[in-house]
Protein backbone atom coordinates (compact mmCIF):
# COMPACT_ATOMS: atom_id res chain seq x y z
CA UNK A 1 128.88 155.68 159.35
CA UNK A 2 128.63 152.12 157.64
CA UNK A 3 126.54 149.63 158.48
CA UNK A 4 127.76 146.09 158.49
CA UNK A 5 124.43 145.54 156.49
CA UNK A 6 123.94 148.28 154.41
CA UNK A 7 121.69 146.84 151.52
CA UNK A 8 119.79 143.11 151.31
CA UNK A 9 122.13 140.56 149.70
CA UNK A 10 121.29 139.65 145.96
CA UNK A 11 122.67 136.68 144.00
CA UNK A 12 123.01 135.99 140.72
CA UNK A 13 121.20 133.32 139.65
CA UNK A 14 123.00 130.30 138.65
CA UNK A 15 123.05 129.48 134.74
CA UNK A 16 121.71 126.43 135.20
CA UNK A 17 120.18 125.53 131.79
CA UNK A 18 123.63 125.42 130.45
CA UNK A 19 125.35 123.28 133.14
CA UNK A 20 126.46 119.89 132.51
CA UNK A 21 125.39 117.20 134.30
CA UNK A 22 128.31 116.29 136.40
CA UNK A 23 128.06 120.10 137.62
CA UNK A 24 124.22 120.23 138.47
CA UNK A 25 125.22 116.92 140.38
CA UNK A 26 128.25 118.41 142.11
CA UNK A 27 125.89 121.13 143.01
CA UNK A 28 123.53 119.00 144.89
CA UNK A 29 125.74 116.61 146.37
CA UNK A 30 128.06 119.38 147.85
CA UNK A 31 125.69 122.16 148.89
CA UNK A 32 123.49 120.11 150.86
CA UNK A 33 120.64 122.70 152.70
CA UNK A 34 121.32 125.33 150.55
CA UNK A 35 119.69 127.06 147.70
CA UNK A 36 122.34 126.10 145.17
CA UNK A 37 121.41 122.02 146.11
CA UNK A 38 117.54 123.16 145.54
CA UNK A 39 118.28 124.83 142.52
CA UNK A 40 120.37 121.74 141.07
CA UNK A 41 117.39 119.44 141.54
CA UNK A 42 114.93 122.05 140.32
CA UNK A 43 117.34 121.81 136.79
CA UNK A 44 117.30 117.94 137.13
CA UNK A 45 114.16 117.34 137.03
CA UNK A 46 113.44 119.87 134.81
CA UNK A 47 115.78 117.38 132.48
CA UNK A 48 113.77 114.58 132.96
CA UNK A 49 115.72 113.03 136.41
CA UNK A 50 113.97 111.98 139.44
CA UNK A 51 114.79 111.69 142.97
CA UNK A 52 114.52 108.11 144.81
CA UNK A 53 113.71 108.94 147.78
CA UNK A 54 114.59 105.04 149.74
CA UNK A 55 117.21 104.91 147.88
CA UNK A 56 118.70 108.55 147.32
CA UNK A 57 119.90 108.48 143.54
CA UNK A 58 118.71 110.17 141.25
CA UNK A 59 116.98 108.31 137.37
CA UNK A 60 116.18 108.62 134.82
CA UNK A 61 114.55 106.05 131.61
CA UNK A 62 116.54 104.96 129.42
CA UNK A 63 113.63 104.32 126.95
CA UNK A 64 112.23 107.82 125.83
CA UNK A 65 109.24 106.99 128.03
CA UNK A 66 108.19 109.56 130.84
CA UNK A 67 107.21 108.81 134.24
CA UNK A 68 103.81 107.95 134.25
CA UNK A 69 102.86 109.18 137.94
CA UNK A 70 99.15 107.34 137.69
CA UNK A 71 100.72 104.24 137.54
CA UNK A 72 101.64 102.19 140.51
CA UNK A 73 104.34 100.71 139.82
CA UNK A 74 106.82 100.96 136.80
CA UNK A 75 109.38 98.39 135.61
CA UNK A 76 112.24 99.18 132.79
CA UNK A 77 115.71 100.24 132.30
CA UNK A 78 116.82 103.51 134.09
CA UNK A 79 120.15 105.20 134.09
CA UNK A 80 121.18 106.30 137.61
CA UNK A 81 123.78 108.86 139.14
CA UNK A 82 125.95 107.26 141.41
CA UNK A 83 127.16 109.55 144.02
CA UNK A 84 130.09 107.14 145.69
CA UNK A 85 131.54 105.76 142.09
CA UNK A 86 130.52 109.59 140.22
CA UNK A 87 129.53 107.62 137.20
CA UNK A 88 125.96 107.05 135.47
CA UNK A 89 125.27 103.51 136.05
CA UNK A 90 122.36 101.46 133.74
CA UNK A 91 120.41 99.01 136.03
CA UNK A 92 116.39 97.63 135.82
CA UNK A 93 114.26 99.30 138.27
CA UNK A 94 110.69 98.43 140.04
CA UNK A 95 109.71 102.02 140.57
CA UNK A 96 106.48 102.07 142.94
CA UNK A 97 104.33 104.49 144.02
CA UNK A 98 105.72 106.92 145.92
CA UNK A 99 109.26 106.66 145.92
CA UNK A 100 109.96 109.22 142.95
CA UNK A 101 110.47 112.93 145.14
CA UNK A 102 108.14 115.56 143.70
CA UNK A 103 109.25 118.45 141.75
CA UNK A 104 111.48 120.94 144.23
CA UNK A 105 109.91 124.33 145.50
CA UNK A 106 111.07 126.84 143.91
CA UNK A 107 113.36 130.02 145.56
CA UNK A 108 111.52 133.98 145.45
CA UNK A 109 112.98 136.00 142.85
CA UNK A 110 113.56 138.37 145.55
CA UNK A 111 116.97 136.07 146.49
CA UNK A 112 118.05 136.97 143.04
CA UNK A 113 119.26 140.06 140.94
């Protein structure tokens, strides 16, 4: 007799290090909730993007500064992902303290094969 669930469900894991940008974006802007979202940001940030969390885009300098999370507040020229126009869009930023999202929590390996 077969079971409807026989054996745990295993994914493979996205190959995320060689996605482009518009497809890690895709990814988080389509599969909101689900692993594949978390995963996207995990690979964004890992790139050097943050999430702004007031005003839900994700950055990243221009400049080949970092974030400096000691400090305050931050001013300079950021490139942006906008969502609604699916372009990256240059603007100057006030970045306080904060508003940047942390990095994302990871998935178990067990999801994974």
């Amino acid at each position: 007799m077969f079971g409807y669930y026989r054996k745990a469900l295993r994914f493979k894991r996205p190959m995320l290090k060689e996605m482009e940008l518009d497809s890690l974006f895709y990814m988080f802007y389509t599969f909101c909730g689900d692993a594949l979202q978390v995963l996207a940001a995990g690979e964004l940030y890992q790139r050097g993007w943050r999430f702004h969390k007031i005003l839900q885009v994700w950055l990243t300098p221009v400049e080949p500064n970092v974030f400096d999370h000691d400090a305050p507040l931050q001013n300079g020229v950021y490139r942006y992902f906008s969502y609604q126009r699916w372009e990256f869009i240059r603007d100057i930023f006030k970045i306080t303290d904060g508003v940047l999202e942390g990095k994302p929590q990871e998935f178990s390996d067990a999801l994974w094969s």
